[in-house]
PDB file of N, CA and C in Angstrom:
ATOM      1  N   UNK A   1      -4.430  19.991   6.958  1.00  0.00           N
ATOM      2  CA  UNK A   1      -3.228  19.753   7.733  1.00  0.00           C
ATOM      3  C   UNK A   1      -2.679  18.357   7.460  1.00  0.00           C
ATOM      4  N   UNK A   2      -3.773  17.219   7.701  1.00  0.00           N
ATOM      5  CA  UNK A   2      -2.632  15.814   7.450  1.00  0.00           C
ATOM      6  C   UNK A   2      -2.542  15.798   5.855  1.00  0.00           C
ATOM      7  N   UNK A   3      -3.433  16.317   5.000  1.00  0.00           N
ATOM      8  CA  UNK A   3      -2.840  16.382   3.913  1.00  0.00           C
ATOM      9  C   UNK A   3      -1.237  16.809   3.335  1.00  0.00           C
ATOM     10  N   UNK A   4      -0.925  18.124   3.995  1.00  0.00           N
ATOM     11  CA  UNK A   4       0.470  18.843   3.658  1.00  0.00           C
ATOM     12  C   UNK A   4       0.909  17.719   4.584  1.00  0.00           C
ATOM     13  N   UNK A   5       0.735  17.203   5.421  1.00  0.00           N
ATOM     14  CA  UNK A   5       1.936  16.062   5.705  1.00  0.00           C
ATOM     15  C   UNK A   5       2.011  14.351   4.934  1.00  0.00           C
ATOM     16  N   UNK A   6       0.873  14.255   4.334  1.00  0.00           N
ATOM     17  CA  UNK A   6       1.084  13.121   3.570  1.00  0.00           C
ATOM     18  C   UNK A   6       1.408  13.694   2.252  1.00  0.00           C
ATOM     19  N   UNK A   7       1.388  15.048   1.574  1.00  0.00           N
ATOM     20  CA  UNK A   7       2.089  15.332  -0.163  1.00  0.00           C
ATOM     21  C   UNK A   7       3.622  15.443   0.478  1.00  0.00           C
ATOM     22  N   UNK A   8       3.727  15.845   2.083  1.00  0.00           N
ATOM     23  CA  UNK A   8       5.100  16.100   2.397  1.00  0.00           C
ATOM     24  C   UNK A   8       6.207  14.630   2.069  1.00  0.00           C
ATOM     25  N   UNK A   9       5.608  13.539   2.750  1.00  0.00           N
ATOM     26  CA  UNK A   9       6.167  12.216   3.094  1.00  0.00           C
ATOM     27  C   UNK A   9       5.424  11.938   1.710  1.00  0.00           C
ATOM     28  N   UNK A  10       5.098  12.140   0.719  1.00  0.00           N
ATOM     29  CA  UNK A  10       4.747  11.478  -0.662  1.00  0.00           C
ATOM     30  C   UNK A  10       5.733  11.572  -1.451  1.00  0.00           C
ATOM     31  N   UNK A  11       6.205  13.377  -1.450  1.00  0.00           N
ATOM     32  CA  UNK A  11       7.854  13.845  -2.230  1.00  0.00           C
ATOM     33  C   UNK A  11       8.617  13.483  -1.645  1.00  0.00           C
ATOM     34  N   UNK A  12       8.750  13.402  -0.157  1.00  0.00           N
ATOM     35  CA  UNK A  12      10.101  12.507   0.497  1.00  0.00           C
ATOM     36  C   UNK A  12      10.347  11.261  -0.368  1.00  0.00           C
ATOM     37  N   UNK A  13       9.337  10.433  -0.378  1.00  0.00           N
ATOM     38  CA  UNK A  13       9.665   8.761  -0.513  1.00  0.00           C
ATOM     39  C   UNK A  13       9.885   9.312  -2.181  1.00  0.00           C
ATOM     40  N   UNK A  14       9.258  10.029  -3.337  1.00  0.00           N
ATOM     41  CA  UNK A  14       9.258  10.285  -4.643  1.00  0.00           C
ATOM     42  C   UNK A  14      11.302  10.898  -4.689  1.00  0.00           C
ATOM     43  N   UNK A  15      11.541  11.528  -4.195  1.00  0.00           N
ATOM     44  CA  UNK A  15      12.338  11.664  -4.105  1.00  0.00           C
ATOM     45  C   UNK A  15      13.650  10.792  -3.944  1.00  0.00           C
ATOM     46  N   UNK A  16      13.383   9.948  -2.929  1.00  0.00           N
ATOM     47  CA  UNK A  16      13.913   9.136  -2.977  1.00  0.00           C
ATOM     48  C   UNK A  16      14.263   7.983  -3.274  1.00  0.00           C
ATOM     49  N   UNK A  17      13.143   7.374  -4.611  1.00  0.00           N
ATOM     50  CA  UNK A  17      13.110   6.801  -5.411  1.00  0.00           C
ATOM     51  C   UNK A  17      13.500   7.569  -6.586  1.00  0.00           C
ATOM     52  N   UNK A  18      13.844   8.497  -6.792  1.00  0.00           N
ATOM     53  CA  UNK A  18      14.150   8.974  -8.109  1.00  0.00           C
ATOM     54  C   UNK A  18      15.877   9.272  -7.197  1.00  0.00           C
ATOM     55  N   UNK A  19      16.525   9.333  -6.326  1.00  0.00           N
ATOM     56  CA  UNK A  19      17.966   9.279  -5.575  1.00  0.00           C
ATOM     57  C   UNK A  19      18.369  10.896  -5.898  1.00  0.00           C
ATOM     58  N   UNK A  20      17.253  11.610  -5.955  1.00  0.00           N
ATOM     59  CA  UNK A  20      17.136  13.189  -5.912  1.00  0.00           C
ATOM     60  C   UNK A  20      17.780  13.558  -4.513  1.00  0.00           C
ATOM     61  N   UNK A  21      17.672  12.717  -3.416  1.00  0.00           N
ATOM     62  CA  UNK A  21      18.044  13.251  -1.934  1.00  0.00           C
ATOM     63  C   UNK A  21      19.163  12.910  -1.888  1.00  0.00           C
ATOM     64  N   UNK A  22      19.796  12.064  -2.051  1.00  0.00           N
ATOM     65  CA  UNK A  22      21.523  11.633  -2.289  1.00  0.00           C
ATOM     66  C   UNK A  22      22.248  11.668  -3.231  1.00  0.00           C
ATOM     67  N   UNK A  23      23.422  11.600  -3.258  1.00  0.00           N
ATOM     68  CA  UNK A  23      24.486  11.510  -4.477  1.00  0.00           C
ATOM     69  C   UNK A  23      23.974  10.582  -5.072  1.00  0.00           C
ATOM     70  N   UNK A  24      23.897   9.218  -4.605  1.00  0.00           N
ATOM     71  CA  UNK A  24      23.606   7.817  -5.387  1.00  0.00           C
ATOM     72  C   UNK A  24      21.889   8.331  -5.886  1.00  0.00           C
ATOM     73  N   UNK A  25      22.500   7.402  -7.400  1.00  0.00           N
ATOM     74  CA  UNK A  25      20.736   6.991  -8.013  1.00  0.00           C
ATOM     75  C   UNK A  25      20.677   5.343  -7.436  1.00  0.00           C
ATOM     76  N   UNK A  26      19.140   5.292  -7.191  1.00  0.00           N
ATOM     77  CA  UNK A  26      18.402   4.562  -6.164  1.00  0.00           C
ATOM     78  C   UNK A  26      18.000   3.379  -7.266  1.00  0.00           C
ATOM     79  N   UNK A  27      18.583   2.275  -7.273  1.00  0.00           N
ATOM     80  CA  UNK A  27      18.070   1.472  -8.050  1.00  0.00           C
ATOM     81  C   UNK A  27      17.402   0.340  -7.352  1.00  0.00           C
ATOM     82  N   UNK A  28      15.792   0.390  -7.342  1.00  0.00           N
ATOM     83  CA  UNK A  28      14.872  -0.481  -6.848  1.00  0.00           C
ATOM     84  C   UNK A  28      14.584  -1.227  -7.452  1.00  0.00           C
ATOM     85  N   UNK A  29      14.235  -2.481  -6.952  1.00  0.00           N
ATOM     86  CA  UNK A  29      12.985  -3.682  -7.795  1.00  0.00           C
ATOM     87  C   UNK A  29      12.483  -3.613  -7.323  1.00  0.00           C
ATOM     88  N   UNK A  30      11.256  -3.199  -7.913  1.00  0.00           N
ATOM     89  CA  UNK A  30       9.383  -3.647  -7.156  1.00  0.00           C
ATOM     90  C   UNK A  30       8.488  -4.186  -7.845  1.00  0.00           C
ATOM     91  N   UNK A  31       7.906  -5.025  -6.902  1.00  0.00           N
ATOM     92  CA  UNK A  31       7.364  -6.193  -7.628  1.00  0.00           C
ATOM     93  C   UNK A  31       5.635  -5.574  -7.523  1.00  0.00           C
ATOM     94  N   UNK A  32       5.260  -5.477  -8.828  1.00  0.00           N
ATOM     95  CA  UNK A  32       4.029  -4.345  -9.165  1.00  0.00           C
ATOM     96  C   UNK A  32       2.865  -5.690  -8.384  1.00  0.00           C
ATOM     97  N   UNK A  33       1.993  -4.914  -7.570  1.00  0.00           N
ATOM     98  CA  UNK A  33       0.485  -5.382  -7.016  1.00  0.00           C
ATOM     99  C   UNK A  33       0.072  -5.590  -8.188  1.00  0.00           C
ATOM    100  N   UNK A  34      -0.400  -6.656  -8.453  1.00  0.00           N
ATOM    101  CA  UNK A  34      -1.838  -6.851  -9.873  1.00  0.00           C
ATOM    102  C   UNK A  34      -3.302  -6.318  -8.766  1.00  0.00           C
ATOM    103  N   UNK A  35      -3.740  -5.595  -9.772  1.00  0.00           N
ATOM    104  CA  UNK A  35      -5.097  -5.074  -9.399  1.00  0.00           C
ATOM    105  C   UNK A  35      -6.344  -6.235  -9.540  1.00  0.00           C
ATOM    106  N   UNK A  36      -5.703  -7.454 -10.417  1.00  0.00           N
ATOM    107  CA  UNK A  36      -6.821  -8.132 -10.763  1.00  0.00           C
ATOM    108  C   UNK A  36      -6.786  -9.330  -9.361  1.00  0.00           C
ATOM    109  N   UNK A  37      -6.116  -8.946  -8.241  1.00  0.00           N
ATOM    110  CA  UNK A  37      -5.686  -9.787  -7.301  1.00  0.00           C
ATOM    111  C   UNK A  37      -7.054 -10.088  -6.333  1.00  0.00           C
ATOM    112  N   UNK A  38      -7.176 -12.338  -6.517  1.00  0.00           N
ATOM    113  CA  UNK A  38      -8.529 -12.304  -5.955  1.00  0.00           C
ATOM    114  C   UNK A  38      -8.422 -12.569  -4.459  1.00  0.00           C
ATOM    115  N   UNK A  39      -6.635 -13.007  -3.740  1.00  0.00           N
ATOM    116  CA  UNK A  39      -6.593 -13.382  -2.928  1.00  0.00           C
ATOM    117  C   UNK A  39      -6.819 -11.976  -1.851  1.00  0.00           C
ATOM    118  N   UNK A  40      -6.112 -11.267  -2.762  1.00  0.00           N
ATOM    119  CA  UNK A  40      -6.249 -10.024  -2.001  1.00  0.00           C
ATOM    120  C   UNK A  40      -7.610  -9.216  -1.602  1.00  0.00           C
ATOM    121  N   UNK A  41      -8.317  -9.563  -2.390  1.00  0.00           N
ATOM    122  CA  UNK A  41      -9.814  -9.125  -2.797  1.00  0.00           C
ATOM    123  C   UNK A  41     -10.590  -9.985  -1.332  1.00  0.00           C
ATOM    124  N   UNK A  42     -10.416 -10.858  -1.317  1.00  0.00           N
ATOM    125  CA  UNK A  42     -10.883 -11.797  -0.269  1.00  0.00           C
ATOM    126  C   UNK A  42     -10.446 -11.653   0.951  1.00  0.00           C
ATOM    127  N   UNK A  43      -9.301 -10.969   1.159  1.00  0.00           N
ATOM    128  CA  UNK A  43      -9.148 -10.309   2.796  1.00  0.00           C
ATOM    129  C   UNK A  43      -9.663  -8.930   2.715  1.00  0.00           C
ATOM    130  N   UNK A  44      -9.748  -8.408   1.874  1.00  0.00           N
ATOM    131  CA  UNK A  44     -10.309  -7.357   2.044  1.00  0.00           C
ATOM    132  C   UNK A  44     -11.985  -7.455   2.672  1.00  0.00           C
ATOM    133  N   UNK A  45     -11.968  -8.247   1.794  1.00  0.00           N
ATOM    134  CA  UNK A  45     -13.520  -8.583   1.933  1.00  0.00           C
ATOM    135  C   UNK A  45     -13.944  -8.876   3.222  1.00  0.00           C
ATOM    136  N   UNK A  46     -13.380 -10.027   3.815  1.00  0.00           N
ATOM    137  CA  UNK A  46     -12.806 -10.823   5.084  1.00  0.00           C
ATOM    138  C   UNK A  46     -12.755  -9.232   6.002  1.00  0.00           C
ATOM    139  N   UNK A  47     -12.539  -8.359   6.226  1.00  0.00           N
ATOM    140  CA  UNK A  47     -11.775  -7.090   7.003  1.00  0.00           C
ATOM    141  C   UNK A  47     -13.334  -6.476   6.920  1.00  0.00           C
ATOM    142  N   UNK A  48     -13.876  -6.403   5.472  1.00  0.00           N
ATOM    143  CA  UNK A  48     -15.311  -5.281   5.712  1.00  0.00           C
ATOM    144  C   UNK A  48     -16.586  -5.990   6.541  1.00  0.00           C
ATOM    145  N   UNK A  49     -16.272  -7.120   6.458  1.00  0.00           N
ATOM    146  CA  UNK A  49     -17.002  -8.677   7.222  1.00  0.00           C
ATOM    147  C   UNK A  49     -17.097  -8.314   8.758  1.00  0.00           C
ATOM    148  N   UNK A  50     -15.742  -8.082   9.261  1.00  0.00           N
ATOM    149  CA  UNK A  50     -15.540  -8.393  10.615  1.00  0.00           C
ATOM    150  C   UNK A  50     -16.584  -7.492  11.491  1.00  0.00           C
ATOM    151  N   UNK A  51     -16.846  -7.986  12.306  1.00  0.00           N
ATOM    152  CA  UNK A  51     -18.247  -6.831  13.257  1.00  0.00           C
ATOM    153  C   UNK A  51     -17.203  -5.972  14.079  1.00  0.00           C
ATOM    154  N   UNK A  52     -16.046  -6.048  13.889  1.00  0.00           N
ATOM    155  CA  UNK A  52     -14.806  -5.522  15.398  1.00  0.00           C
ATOM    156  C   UNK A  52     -14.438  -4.492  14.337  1.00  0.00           C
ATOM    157  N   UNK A  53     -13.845  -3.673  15.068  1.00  0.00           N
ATOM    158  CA  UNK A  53     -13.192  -2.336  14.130  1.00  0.00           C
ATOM    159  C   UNK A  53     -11.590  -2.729  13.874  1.00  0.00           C
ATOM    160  N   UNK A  54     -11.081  -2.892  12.899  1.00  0.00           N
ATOM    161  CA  UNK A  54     -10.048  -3.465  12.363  1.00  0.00           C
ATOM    162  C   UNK A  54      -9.451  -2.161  12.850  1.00  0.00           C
ATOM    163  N   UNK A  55      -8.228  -2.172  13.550  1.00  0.00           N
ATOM    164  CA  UNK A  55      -7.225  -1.252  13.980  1.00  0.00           C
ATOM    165  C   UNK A  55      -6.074  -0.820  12.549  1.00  0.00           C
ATOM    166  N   UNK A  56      -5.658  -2.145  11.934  1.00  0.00           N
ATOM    167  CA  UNK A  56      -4.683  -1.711  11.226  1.00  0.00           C
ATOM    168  C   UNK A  56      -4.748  -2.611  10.066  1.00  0.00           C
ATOM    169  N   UNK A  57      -5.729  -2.584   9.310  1.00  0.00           N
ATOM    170  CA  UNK A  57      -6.122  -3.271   7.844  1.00  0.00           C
ATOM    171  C   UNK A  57      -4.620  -3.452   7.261  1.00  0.00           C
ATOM    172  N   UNK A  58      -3.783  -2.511   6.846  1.00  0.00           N
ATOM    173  CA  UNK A  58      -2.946  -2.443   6.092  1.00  0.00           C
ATOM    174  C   UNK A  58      -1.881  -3.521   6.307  1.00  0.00           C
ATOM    175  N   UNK A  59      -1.692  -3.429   7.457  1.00  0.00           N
ATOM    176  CA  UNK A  59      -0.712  -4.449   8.279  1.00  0.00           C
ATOM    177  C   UNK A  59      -1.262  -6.256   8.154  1.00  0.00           C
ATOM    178  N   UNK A  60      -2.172  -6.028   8.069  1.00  0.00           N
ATOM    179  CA  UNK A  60      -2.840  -7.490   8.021  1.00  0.00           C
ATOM    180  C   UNK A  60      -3.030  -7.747   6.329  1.00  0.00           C
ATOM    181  N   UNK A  61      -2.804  -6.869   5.455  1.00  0.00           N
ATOM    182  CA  UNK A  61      -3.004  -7.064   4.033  1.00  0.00           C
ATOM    183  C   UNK A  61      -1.543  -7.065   3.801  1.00  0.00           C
ATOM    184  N   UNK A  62      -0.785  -6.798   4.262  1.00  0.00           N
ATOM    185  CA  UNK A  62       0.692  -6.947   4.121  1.00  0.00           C
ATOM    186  C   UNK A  62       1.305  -8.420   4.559  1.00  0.00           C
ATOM    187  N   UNK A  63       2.486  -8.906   3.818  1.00  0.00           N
ATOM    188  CA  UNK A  63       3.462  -9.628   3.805  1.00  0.00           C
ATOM    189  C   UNK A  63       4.182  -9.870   4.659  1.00  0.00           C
ATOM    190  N   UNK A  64       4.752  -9.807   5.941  1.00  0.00           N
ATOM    191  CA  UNK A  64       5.608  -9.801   6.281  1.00  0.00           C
ATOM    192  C   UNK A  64       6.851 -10.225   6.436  1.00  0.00           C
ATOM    193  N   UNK A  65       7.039 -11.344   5.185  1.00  0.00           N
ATOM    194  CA  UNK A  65       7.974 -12.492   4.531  1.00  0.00           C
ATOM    195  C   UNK A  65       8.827 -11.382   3.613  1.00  0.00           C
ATOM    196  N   UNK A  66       7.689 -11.117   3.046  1.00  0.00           N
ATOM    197  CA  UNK A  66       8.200  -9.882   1.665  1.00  0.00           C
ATOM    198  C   UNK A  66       9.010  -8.761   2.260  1.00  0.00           C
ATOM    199  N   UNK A  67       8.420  -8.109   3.399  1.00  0.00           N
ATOM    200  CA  UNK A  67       8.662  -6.853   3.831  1.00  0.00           C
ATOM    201  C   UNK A  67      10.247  -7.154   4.365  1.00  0.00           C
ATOM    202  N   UNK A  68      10.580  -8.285   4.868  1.00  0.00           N
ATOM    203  CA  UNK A  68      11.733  -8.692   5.409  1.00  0.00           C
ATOM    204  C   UNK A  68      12.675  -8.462   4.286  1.00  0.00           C
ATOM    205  N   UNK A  69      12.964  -8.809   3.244  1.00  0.00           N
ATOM    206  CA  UNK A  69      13.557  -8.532   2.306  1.00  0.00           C
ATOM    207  C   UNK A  69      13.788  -7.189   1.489  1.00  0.00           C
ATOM    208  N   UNK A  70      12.844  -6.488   1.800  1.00  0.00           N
ATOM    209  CA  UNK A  70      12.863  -4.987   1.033  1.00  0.00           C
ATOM    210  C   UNK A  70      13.886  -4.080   1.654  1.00  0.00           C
ATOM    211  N   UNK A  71      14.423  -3.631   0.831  1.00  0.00           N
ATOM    212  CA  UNK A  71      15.183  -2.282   1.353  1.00  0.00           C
ATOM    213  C   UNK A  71      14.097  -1.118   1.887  1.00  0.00           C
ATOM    214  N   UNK A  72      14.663  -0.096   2.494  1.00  0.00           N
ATOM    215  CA  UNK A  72      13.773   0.797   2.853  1.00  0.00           C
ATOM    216  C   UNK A  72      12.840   1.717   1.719  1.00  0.00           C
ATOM    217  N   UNK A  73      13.505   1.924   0.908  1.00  0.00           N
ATOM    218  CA  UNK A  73      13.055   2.006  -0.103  1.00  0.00           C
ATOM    219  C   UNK A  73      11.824   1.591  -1.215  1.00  0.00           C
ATOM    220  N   UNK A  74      12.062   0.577  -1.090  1.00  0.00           N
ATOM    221  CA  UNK A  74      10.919  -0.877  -1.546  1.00  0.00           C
ATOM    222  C   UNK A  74      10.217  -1.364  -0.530  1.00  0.00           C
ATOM    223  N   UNK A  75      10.146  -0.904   0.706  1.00  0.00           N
ATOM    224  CA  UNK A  75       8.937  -1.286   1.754  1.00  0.00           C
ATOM    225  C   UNK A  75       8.267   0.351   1.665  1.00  0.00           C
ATOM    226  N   UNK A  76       8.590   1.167   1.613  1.00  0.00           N
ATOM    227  CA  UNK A  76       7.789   2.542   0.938  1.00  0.00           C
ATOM    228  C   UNK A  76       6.718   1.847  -0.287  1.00  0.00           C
ATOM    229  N   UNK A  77       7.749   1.940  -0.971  1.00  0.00           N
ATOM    230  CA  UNK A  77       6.817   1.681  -2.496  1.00  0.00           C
ATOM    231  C   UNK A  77       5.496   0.213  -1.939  1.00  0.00           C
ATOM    232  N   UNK A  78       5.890  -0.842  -1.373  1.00  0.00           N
ATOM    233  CA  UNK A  78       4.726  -2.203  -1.480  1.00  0.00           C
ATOM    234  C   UNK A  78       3.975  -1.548  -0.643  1.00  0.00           C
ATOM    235  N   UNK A  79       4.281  -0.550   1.016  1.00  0.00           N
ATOM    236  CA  UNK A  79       3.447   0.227   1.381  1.00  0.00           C
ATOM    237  C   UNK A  79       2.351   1.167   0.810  1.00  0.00           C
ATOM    238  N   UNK A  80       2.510   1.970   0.196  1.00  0.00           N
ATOM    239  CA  UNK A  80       1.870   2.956  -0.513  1.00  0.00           C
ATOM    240  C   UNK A  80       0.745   2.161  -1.934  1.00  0.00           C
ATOM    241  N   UNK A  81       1.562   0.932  -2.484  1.00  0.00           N
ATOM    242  CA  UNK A  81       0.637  -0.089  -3.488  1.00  0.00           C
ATOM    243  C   UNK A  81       0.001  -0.708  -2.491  1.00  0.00           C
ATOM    244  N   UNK A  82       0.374  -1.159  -1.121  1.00  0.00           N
ATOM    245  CA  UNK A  82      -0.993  -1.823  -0.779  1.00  0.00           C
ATOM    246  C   UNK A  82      -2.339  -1.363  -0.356  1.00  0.00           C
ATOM    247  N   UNK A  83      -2.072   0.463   0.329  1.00  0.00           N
ATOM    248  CA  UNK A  83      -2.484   1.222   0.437  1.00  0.00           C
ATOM    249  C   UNK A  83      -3.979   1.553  -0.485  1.00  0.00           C
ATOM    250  N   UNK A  84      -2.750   1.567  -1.807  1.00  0.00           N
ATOM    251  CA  UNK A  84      -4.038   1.761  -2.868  1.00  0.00           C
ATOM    252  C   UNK A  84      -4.629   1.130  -3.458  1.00  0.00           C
ATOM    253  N   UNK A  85      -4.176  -0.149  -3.259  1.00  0.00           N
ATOM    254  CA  UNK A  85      -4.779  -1.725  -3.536  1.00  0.00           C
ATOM    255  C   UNK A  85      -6.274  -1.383  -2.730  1.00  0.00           C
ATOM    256  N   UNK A  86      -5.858  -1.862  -1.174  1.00  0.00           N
ATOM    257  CA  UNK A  86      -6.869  -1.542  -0.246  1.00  0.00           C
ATOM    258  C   UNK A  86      -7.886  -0.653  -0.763  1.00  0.00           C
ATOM    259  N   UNK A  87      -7.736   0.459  -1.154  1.00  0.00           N
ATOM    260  CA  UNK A  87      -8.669   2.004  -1.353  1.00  0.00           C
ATOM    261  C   UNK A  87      -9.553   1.244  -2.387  1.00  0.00           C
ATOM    262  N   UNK A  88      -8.640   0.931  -3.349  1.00  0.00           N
ATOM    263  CA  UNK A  88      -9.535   0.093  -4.785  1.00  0.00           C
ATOM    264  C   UNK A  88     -10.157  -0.623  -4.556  1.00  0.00           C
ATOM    265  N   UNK A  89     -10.042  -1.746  -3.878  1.00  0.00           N
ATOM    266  CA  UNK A  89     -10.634  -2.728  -4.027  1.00  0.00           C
ATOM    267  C   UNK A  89     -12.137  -2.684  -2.654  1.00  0.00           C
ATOM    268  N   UNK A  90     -11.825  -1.858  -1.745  1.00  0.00           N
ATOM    269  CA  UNK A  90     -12.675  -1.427  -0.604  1.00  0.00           C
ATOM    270  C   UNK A  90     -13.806  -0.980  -1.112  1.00  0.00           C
ATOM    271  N   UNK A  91     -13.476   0.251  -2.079  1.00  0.00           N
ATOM    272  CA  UNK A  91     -14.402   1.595  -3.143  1.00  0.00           C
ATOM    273  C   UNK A  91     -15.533   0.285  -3.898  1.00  0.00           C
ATOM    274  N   UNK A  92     -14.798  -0.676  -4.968  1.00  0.00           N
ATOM    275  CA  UNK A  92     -15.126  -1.718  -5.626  1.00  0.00           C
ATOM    276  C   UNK A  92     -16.790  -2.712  -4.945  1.00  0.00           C
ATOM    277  N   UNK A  93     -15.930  -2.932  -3.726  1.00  0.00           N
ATOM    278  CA  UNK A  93     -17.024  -4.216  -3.115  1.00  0.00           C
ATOM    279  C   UNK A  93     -17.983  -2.690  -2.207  1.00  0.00           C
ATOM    280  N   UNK A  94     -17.719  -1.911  -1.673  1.00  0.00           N
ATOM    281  CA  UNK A  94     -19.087  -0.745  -1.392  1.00  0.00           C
ATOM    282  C   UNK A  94     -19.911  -0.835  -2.458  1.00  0.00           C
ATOM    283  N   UNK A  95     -19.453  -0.018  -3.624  1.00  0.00           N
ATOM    284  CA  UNK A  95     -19.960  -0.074  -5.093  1.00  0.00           C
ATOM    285  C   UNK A  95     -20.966  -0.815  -5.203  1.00  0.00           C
ATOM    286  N   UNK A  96     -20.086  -2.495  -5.411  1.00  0.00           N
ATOM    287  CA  UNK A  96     -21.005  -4.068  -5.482  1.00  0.00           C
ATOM    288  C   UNK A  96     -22.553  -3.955  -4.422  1.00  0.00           C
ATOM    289  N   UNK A  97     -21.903  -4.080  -2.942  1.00  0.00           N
ATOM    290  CA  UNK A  97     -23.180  -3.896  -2.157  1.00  0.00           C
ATOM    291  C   UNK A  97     -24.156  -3.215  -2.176  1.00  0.00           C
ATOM    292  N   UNK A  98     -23.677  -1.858  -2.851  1.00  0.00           N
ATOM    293  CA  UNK A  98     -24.852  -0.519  -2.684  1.00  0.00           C
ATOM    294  C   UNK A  98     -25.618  -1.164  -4.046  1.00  0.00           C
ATOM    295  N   UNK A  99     -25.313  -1.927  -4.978  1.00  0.00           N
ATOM    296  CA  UNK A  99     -26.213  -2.082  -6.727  1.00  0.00           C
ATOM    297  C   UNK A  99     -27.542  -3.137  -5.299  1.00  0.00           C
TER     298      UNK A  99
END
């Protein structure tokens, strides 16, 4: 079930980066996450640390300087990259601990 609603809201936002849902084509700038990111790596880290149950990781790995500036459009897209930033780099340091 939350799957068919996250492939649902996956083709929404795909869609609407490709300007498939409107007359207008959707011309975005997005500024690509580097995966090799150590600052980022270090709140993450910082988040698997904490003894408290982090309510909303994502929000606290986010910008909110950046996000101010994005069209709706481009706060989709840094959403969904930080998303999978997070997943990566989370998967990564488990990995590390379990050797």
């Amino acid at each position: 079930m939350h799957s068919d609603i996250l492939k649902h809201f996956a083709l929404k936002a795909k869609k609407k980066l490709l300007g498939q849902d409107t007359k207008e084509k959707v011309n975005a700038k997005i500024k690509v996450i580097s995966t090799e990111d150590d600052a980022f790596k270090e709140k993450v880290e910082y988040l698997m640390s904490k003894d408290e149950e982090i309510f909303n990781p994502i929000h606290f790995l986010m910008d909110d300087k950046v996000m101010k500036n994005l069209s709706g459009v481009e706060k989709e897209r840094y959403l969904f990259s930080t998303i999978d930033k997070y997943n990566r780099f989370k998967n990564e340091i488990l990995e590390e601990r379990s050797c």
